[in-house]
N, C-alpha and C. Protein backbone atom coordinates (compact mmCIF):
# COMPACT_ATOMS: atom_id res chain seq x y z
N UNK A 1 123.36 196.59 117.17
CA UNK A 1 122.48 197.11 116.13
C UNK A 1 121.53 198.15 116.73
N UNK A 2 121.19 199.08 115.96
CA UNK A 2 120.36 200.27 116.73
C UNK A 2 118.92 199.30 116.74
N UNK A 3 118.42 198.40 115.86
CA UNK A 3 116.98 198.03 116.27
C UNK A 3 117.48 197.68 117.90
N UNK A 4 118.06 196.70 118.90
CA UNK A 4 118.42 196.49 120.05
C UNK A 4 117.77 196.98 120.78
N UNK A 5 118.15 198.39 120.54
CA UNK A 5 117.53 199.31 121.63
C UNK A 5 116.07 199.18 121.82
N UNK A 6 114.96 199.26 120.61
CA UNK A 6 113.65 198.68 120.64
C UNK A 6 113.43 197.49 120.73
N UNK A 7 114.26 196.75 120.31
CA UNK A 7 113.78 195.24 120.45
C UNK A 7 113.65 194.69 121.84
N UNK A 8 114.63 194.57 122.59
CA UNK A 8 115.10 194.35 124.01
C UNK A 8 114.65 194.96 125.26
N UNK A 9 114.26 194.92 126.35
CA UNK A 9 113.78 195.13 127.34
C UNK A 9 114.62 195.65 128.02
N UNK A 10 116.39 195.07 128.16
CA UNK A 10 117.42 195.25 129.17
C UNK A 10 118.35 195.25 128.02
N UNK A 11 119.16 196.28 128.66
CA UNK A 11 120.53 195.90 127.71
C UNK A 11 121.66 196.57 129.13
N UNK A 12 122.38 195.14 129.11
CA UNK A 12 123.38 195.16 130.22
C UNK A 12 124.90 195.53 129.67
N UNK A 13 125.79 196.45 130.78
CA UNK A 13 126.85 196.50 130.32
C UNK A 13 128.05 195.94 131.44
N UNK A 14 129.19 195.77 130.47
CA UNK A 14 129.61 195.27 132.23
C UNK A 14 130.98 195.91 132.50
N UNK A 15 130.84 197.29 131.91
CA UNK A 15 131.76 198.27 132.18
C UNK A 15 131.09 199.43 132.26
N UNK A 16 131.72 200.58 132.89
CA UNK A 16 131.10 202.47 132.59
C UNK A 16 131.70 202.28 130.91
N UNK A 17 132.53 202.34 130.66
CA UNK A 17 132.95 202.30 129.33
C UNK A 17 132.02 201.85 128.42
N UNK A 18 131.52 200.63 128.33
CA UNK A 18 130.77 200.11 127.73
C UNK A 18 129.49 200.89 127.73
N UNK A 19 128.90 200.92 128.75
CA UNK A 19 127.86 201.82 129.19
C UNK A 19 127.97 203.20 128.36
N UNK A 20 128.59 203.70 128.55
CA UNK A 20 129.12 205.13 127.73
C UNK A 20 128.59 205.45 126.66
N UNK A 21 129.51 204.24 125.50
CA UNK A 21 128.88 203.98 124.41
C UNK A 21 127.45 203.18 123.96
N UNK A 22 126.94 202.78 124.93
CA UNK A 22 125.70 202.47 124.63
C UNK A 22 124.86 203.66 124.54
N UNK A 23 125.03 204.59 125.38
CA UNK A 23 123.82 205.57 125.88
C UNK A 23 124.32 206.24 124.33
N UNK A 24 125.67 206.43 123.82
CA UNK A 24 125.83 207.57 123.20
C UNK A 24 124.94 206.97 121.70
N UNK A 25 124.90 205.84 121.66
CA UNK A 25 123.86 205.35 120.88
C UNK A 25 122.73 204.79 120.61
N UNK A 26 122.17 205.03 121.83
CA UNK A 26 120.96 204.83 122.13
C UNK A 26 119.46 205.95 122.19
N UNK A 27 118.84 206.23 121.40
CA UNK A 27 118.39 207.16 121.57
C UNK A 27 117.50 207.20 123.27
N UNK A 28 117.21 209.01 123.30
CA UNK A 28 117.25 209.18 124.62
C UNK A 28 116.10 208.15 125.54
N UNK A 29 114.99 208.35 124.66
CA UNK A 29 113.55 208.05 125.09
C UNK A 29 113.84 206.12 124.93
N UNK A 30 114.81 205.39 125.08
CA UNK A 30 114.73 204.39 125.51
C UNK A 30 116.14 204.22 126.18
N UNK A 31 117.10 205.35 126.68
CA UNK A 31 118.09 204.89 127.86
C UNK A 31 118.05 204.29 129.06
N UNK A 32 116.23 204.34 129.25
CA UNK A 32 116.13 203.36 130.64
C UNK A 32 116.33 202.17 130.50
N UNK A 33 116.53 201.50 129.50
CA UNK A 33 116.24 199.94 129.40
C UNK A 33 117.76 199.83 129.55
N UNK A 34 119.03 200.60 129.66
CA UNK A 34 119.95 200.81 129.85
C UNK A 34 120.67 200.32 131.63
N UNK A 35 121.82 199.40 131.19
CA UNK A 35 121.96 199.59 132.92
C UNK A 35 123.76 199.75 133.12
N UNK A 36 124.34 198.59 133.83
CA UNK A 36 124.92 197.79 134.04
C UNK A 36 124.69 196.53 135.20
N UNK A 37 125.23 195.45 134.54
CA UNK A 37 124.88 193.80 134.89
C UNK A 37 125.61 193.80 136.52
N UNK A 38 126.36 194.55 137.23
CA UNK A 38 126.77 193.92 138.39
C UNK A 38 125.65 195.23 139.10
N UNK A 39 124.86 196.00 138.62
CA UNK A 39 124.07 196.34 139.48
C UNK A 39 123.02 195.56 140.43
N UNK A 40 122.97 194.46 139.49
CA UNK A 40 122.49 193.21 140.22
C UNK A 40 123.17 192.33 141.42
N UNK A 41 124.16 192.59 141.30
CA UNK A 41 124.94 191.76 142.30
C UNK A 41 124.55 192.28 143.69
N UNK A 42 124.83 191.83 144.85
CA UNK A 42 124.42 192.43 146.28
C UNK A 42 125.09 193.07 147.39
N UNK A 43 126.66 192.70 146.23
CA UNK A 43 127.60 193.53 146.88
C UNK A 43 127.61 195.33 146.25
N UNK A 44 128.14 196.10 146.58
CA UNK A 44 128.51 197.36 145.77
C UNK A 44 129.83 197.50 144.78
N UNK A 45 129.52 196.55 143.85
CA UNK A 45 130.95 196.57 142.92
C UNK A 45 129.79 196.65 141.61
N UNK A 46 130.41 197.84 140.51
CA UNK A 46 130.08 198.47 139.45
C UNK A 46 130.15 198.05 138.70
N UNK A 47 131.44 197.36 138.25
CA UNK A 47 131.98 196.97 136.79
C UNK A 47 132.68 195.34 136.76
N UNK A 48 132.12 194.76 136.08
CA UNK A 48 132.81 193.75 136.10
C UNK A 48 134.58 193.59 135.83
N UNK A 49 135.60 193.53 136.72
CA UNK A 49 137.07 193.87 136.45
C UNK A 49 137.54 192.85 135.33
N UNK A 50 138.48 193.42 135.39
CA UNK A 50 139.50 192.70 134.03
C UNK A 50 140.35 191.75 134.65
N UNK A 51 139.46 190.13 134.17
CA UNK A 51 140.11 189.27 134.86
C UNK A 51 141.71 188.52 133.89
N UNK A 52 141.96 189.29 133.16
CA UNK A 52 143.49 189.10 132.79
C UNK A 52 144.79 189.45 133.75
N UNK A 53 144.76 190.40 134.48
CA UNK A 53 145.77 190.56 135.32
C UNK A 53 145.55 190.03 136.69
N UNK A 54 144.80 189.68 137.03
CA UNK A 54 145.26 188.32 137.58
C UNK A 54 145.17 186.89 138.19
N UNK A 55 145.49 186.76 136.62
CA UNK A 55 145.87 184.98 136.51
C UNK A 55 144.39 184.26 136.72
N UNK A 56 144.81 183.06 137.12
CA UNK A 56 143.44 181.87 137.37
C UNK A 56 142.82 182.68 138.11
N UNK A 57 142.85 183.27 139.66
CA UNK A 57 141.64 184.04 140.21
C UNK A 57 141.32 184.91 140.08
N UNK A 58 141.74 185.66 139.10
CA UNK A 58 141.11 186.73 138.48
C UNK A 58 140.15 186.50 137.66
N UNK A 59 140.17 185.06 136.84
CA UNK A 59 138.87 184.58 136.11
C UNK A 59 137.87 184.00 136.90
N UNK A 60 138.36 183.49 138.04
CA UNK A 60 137.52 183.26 139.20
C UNK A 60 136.53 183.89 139.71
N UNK A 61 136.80 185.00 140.06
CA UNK A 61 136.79 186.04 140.68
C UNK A 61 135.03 186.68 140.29
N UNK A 62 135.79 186.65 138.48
CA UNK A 62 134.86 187.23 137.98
C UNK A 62 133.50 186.26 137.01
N UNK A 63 133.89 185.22 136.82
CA UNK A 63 132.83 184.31 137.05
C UNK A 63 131.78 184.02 138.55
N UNK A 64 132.87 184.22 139.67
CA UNK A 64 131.72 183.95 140.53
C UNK A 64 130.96 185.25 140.63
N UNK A 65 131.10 186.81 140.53
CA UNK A 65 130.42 187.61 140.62
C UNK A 65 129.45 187.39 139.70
N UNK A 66 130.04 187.16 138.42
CA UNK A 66 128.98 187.01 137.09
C UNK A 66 127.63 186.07 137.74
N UNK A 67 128.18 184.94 138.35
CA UNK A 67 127.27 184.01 138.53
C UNK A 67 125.84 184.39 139.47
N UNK A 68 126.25 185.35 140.77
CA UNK A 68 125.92 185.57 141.63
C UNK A 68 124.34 186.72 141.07
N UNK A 69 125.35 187.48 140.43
CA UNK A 69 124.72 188.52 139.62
C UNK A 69 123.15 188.43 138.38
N UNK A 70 123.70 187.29 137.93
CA UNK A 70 122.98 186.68 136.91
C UNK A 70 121.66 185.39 137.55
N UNK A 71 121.45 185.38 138.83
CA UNK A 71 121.20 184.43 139.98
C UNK A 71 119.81 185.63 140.13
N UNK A 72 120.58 187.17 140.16
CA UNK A 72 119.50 188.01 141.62
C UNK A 72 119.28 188.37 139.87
N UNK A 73 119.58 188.56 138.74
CA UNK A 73 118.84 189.00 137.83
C UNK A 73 117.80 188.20 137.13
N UNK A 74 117.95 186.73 137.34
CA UNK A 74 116.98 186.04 137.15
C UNK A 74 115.60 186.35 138.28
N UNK A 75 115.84 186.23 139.12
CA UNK A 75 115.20 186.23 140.38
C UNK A 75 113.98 188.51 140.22
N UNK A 76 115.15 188.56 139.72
CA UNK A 76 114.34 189.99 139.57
C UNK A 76 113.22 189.93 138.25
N UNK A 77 114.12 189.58 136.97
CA UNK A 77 112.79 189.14 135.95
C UNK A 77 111.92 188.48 136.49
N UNK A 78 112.15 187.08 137.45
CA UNK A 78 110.66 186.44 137.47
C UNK A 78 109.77 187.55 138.26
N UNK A 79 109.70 188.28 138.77
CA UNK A 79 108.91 189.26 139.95
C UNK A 79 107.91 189.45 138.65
């Protein structure tokens, strides 16, 4: 919903794709609240991958990043 953009503090994406279309609807003067969610993570991986191709550890994979991610983003709100 376009209120989002004002309502919300963060709005996470967990693709460039996704991202894309957020900004393209987001007006300009609040794209900072704009990110993506594995920027949090501590490794250098961008996008959360597409854990359909492959199989059980590919959902693995990407739950444990999610987890890890969502760990240092808690840890960053409380600051």
């Amino acid at each position: 919903m376009a209120s989002d953009f004002e309502e919300f503090d963060l709005i996470l994406a967990m693709d460039h794709a996704n991202l894309s279309s957020l900004m393209q609807n987001c007006p300009a003067q609040l794209q900072h609240k704009l990110g993506l969610f594995l920027h949090y993570h501590p490794d250098s991986i961008e996008e959360v991958p597409d854990p359909y191709y492959d199989g059980e550890s590919g959902f693995e994979r990407v739950l444990d990043l999610v987890e890890v991610a969502a760990d240092a983003l808690i840890k960053d709100l409380v600051k």
